[in-house]
N, C-alpha and C. Protein backbone atom coordinates (compact mmCIF):
# COMPACT_ATOMS: atom_id res chain seq x y z
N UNK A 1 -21.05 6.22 6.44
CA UNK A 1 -20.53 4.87 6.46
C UNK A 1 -19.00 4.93 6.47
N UNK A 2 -18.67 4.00 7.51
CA UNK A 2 -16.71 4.44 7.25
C UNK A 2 -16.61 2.79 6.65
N UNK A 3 -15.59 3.30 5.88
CA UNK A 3 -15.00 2.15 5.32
C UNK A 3 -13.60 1.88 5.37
N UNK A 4 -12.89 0.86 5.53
CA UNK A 4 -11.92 0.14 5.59
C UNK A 4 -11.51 -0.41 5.07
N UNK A 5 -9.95 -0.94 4.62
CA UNK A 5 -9.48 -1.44 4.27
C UNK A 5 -7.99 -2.16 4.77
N UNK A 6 -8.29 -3.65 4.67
CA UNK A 6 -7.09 -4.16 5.35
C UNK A 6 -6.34 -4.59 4.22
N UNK A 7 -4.68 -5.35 4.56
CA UNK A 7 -4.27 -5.35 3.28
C UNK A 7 -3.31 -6.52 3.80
N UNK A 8 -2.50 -7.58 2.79
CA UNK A 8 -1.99 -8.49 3.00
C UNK A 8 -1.70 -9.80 2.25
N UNK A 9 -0.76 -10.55 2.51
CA UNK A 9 -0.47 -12.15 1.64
C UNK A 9 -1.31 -12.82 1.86
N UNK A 10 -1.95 -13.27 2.94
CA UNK A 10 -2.86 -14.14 3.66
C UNK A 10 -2.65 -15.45 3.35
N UNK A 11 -1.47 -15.97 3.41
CA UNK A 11 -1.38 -17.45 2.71
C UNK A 11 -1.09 -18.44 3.88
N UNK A 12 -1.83 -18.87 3.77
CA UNK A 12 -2.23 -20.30 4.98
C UNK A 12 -2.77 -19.66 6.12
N UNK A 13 -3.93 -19.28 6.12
CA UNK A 13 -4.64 -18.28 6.42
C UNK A 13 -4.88 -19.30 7.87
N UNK A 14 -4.91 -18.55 9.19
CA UNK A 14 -4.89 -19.05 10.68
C UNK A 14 -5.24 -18.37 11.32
N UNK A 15 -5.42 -18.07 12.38
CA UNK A 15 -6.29 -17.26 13.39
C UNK A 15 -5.52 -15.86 13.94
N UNK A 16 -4.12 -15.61 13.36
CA UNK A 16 -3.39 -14.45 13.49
C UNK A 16 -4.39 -13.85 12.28
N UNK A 17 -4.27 -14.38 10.84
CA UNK A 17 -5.35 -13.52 9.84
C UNK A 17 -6.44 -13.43 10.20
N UNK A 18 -7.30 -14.20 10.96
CA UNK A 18 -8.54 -13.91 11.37
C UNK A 18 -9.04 -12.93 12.24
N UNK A 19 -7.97 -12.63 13.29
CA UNK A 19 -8.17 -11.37 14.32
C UNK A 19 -7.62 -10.40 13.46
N UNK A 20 -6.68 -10.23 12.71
CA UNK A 20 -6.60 -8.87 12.34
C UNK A 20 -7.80 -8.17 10.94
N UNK A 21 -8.45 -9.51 10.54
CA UNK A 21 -9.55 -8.80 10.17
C UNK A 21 -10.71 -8.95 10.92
N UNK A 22 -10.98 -8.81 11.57
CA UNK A 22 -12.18 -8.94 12.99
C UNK A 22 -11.94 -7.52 13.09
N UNK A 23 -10.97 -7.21 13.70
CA UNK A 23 -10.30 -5.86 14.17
C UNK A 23 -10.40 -5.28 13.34
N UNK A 24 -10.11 -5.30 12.19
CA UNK A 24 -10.30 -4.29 11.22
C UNK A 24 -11.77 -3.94 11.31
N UNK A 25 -12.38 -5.00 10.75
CA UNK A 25 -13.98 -4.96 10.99
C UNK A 25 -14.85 -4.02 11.59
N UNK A 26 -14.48 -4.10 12.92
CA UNK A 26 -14.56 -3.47 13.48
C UNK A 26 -14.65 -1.72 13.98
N UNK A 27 -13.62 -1.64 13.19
CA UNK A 27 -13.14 0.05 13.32
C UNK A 27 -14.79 0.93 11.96
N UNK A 28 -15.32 -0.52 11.65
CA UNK A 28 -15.81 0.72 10.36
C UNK A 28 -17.19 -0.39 10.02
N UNK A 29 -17.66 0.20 9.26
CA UNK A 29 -18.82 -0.41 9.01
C UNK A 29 -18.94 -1.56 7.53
N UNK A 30 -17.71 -1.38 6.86
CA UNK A 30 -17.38 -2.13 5.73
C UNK A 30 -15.98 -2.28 5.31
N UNK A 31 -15.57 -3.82 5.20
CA UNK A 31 -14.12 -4.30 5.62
C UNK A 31 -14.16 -4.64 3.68
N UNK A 32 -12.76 -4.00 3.13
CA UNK A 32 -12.84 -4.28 1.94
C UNK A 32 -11.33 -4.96 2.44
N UNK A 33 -10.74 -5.94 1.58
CA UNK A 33 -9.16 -6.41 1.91
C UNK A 33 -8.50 -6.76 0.39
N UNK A 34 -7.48 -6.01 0.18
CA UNK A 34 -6.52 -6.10 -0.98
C UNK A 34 -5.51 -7.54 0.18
N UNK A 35 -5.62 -8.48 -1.05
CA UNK A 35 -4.91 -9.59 -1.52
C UNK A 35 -3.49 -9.21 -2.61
N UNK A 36 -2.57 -9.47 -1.58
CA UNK A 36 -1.11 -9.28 -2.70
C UNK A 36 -1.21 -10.19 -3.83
N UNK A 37 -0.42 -9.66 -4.73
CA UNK A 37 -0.13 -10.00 -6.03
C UNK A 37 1.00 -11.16 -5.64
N UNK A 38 1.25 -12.41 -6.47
CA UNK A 38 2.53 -13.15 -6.00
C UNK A 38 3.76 -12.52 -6.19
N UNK A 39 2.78 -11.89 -7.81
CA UNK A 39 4.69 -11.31 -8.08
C UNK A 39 4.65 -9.96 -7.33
N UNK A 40 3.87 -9.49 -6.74
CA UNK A 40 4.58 -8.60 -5.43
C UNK A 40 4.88 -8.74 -4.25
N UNK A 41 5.26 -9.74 -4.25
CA UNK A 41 5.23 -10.69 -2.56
C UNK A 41 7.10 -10.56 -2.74
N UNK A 42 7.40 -9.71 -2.01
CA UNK A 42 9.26 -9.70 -2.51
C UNK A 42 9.80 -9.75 -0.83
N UNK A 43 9.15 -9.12 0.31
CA UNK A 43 9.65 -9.55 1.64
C UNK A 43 9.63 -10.71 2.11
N UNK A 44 9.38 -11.82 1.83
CA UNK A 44 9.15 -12.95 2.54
C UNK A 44 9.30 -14.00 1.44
N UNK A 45 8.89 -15.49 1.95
CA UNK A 45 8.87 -15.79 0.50
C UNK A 45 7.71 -16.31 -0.07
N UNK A 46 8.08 -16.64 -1.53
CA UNK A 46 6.20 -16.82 -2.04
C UNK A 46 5.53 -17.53 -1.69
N UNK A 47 4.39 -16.73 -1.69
CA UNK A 47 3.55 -17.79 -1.54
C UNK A 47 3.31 -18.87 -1.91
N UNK A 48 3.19 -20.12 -0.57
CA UNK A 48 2.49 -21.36 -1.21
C UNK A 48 1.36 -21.58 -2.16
N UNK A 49 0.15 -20.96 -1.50
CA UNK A 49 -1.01 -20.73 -2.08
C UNK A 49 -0.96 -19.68 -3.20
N UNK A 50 -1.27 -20.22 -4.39
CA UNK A 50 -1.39 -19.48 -5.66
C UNK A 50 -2.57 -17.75 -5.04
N UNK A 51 -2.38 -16.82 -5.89
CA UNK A 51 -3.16 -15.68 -5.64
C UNK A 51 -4.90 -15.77 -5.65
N UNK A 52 -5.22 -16.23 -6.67
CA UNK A 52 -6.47 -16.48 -6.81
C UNK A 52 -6.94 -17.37 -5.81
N UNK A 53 -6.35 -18.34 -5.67
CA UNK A 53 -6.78 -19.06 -4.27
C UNK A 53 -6.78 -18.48 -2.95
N UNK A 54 -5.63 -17.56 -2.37
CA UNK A 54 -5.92 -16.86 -1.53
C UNK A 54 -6.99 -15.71 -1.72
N UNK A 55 -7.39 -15.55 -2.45
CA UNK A 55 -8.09 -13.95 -2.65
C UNK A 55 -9.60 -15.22 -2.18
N UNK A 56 -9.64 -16.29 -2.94
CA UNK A 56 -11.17 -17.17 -2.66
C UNK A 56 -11.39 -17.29 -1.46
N UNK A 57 -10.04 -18.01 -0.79
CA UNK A 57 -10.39 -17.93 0.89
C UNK A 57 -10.75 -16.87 2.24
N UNK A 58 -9.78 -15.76 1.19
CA UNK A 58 -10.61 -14.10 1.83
C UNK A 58 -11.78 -13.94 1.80
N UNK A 59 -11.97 -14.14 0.67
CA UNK A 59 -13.23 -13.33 0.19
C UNK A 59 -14.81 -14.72 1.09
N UNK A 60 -14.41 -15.40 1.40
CA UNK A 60 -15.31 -16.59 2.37
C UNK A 60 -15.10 -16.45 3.80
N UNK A 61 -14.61 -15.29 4.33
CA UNK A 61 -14.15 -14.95 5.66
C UNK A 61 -15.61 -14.06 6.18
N UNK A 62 -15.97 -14.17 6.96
CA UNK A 62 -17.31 -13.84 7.47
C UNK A 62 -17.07 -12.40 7.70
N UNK A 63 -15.81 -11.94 8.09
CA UNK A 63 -15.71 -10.58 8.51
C UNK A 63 -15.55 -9.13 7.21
N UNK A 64 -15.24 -10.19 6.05
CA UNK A 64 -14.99 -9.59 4.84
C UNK A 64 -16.25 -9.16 3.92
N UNK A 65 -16.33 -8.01 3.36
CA UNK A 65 -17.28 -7.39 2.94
C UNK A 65 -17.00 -7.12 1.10
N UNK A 66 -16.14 -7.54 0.71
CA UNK A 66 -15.42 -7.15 -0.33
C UNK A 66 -13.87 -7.67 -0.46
N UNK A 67 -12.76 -8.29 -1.56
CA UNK A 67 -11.68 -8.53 -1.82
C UNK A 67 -10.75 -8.38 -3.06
N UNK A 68 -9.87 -8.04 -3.18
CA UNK A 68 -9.45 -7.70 -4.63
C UNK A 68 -8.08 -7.50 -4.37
N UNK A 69 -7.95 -8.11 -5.44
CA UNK A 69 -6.47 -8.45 -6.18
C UNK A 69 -5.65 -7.08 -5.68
N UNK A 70 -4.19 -7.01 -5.45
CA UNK A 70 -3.78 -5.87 -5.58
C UNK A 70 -3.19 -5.82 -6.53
N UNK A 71 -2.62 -4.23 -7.15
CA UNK A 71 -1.97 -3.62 -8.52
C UNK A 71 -1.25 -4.46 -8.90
N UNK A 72 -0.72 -4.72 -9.96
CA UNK A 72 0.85 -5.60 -10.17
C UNK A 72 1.90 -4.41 -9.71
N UNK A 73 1.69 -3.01 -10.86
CA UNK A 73 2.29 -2.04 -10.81
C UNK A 73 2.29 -0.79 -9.73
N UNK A 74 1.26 -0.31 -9.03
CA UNK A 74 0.85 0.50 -8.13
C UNK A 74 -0.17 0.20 -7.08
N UNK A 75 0.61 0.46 -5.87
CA UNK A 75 0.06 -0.58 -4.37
C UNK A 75 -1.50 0.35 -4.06
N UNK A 76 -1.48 1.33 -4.58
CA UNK A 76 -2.42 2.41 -4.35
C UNK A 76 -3.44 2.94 -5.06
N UNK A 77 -3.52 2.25 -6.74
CA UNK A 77 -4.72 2.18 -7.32
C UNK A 77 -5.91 1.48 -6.92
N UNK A 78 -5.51 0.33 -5.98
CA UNK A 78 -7.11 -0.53 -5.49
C UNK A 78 -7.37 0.55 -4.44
N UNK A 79 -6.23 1.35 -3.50
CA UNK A 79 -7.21 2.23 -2.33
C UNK A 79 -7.50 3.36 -3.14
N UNK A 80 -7.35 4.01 -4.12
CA UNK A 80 -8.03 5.51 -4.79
C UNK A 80 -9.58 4.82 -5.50
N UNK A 81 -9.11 3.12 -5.84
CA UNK A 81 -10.72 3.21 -6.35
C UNK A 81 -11.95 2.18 -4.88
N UNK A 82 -11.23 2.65 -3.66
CA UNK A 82 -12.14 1.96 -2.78
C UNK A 82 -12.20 2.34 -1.79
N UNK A 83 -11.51 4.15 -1.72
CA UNK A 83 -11.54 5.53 -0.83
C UNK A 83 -11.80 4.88 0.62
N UNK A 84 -11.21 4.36 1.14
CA UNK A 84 -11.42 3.80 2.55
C UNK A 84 -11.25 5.24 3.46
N UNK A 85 -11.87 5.12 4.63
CA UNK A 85 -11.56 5.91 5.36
C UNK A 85 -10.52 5.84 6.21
N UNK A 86 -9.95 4.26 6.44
CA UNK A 86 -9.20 3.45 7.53
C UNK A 86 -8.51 2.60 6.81
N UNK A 87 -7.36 2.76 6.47
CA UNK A 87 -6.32 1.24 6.47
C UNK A 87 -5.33 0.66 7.50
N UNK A 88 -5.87 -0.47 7.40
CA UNK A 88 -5.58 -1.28 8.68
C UNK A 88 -3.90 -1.64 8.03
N UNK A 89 -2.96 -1.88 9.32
CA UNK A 89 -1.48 -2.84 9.17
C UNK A 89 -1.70 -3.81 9.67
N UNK A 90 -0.86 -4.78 9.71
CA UNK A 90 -1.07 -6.04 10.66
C UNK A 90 0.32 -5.72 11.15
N UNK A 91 0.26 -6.08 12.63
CA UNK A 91 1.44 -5.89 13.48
C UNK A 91 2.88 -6.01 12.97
N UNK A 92 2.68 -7.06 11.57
CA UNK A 92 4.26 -7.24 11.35
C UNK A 92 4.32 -6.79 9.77
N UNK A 93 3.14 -5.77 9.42
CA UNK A 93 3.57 -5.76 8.39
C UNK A 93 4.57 -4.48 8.31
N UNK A 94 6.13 -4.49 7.09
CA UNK A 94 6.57 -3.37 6.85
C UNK A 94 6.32 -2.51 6.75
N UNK A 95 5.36 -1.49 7.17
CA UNK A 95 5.12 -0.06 6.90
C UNK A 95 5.40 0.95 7.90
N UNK A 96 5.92 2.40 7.52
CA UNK A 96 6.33 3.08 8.71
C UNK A 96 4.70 3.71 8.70
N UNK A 97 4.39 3.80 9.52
CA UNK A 97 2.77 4.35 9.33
C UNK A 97 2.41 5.93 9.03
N UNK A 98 3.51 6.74 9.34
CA UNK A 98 3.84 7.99 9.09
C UNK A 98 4.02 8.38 7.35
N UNK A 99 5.33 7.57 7.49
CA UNK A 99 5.35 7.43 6.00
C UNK A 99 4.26 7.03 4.86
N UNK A 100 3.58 6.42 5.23
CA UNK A 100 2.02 6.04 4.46
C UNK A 100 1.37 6.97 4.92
N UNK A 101 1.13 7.85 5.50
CA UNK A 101 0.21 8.50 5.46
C UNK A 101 0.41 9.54 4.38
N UNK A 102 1.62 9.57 4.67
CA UNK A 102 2.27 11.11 3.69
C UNK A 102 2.45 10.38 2.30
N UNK A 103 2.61 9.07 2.04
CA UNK A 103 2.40 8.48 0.43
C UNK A 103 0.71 9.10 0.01
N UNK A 104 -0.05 8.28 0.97
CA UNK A 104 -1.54 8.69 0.94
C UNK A 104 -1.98 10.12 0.31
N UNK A 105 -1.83 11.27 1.28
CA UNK A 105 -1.62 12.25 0.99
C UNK A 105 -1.50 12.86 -0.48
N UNK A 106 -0.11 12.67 -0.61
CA UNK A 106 0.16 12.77 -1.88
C UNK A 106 -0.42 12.62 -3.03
N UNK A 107 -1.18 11.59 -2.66
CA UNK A 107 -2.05 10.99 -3.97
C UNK A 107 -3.66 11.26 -3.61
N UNK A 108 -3.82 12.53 -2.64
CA UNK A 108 -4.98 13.13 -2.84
C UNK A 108 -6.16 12.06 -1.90
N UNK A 109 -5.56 10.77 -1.05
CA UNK A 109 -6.31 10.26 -0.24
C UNK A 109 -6.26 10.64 1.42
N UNK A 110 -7.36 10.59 1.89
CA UNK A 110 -7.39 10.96 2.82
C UNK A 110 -8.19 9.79 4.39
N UNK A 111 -6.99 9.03 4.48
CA UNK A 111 -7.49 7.72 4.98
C UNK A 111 -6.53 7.76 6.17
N UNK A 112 -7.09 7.36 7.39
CA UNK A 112 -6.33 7.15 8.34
C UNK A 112 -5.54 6.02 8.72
N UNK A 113 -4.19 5.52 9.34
CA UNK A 113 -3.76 4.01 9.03
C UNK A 113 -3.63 4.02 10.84
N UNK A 114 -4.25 2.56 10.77
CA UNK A 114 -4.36 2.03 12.61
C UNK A 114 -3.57 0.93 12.23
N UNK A 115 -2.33 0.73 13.03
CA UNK A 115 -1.74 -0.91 13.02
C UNK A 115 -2.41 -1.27 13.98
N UNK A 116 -2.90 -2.85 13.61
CA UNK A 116 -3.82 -3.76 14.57
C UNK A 116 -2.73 -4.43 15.41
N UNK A 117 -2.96 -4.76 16.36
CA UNK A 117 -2.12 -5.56 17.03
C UNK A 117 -1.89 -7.11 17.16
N UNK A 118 -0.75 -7.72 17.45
CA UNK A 118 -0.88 -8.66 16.82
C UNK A 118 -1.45 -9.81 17.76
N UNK A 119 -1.55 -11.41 16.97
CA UNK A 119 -2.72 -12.44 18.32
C UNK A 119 -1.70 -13.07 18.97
N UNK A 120 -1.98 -13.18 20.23
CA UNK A 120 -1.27 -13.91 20.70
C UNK A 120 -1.16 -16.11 20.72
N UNK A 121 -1.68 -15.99 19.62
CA UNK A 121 -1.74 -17.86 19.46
C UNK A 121 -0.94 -18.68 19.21
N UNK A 122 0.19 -19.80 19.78
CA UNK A 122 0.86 -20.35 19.43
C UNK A 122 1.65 -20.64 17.83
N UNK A 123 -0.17 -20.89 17.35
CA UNK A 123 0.43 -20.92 15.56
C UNK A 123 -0.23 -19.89 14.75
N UNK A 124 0.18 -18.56 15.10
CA UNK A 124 -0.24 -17.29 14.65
C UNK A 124 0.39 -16.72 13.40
N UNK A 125 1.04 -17.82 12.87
CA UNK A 125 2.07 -16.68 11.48
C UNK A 125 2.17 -18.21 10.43
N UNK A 126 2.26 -17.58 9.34
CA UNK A 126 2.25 -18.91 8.46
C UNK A 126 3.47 -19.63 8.33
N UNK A 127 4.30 -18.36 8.56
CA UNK A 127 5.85 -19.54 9.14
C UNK A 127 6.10 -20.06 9.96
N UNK A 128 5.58 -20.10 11.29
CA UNK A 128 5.00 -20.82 12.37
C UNK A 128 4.35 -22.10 12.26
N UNK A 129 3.75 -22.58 11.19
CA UNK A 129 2.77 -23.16 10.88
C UNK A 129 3.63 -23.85 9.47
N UNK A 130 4.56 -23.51 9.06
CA UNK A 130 5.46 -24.24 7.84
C UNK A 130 6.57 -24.68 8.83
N UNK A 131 6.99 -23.99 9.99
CA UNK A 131 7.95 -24.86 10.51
C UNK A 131 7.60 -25.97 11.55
N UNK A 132 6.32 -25.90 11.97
CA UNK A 132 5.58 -26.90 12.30
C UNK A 132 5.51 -27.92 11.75
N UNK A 133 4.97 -27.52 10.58
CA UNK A 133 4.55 -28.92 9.06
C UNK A 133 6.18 -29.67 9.12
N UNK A 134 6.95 -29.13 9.12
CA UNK A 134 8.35 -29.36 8.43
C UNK A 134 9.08 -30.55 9.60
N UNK A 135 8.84 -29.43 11.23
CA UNK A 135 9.28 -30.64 12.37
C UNK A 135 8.62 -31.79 12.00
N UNK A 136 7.29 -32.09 12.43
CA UNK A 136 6.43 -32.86 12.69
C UNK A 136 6.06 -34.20 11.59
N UNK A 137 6.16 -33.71 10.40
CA UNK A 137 5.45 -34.02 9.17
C UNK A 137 6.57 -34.39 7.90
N UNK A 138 7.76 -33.96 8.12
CA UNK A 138 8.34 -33.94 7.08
C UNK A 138 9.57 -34.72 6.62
N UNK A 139 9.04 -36.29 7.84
CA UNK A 139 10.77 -36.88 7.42
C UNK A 139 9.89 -38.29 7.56
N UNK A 140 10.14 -39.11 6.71
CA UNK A 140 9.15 -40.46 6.58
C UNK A 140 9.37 -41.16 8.29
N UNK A 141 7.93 -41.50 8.40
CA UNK A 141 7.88 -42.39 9.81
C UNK A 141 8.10 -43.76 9.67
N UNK A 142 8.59 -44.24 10.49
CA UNK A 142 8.71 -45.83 10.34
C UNK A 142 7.36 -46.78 10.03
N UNK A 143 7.15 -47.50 8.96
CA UNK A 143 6.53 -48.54 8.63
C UNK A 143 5.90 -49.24 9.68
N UNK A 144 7.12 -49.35 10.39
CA UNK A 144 6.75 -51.22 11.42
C UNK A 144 6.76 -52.39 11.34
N UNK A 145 7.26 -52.34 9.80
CA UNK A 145 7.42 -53.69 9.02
C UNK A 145 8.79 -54.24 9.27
N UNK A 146 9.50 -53.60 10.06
CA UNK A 146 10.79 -53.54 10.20
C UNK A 146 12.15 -53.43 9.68
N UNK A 147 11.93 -52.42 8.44
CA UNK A 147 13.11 -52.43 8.14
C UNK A 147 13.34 -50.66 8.56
């Protein structure tokens, strides 16, 4: 059985998160996905969606087989206790993939890392989709009452 693991914020979860766990899916016969911690969310900014709420909406994703919180303290205790054979990147996430392998390594795992590629959909990124909300949505519309 190969197993997998994808990894990520997933907050305002859209069809860019949905193909890259499809894809993951794919590569293996069981898709486990570590959900960031808020307070480890330091590249971008925090999440809207509280943690527990994103980890609920993962874990209701048809392609998902398993979900869990990641470390507060160490990014690599959920993969030593869920020995994947495969960890997936998502196209934009920070990782040199070399360099993770040789973190991996180190710590006695022996998992291969595939960056998935990324979707091509208009509103594919959740900041895509906040600067959307923000044009569209975010400055009061006129009444009609006329003032």
């Amino acid at each position: 059985m190969t197993r997998v693991v994808a990894t990520g914020t997933f907050d305002i979860l859209h069809p860019g998160h949905l193909y890259y766990l499809e894809e993951s899916r794919r590569l293996g016969d069981e898709l486990s996905v570590i959900v960031a911690r808020d307070a480890n969310v330091k590249h971008k900014p925090r999440p809207i969606l509280p943690e527990d709420q994103r980890l609920r909406m993962v874990r209701a994703l048809r392609p998902v087989d398993h979900a869990v919180l990641g470390d507060l303290h160490d990014m690599f205790r959920p993969i030593e206790e869920l020995q994947p054979d495969i960890i997936t990147l998502g196209f934009n996430q920070h990782f040199n993939e070399e360099n993770l392998r040789q973190r991996l390594r180190d710590r006695g795992l022996d998992a291969d890392v595939v960056r998935i590629p990324g979707y091509s959909g208009p509103l594919a990124s959740s900041s895509r989709i906040i600067e959307c909300i923000l044009k569209t949505r975010a400055f009061p519309r006129p009444t009609g009452d006329g003032e």
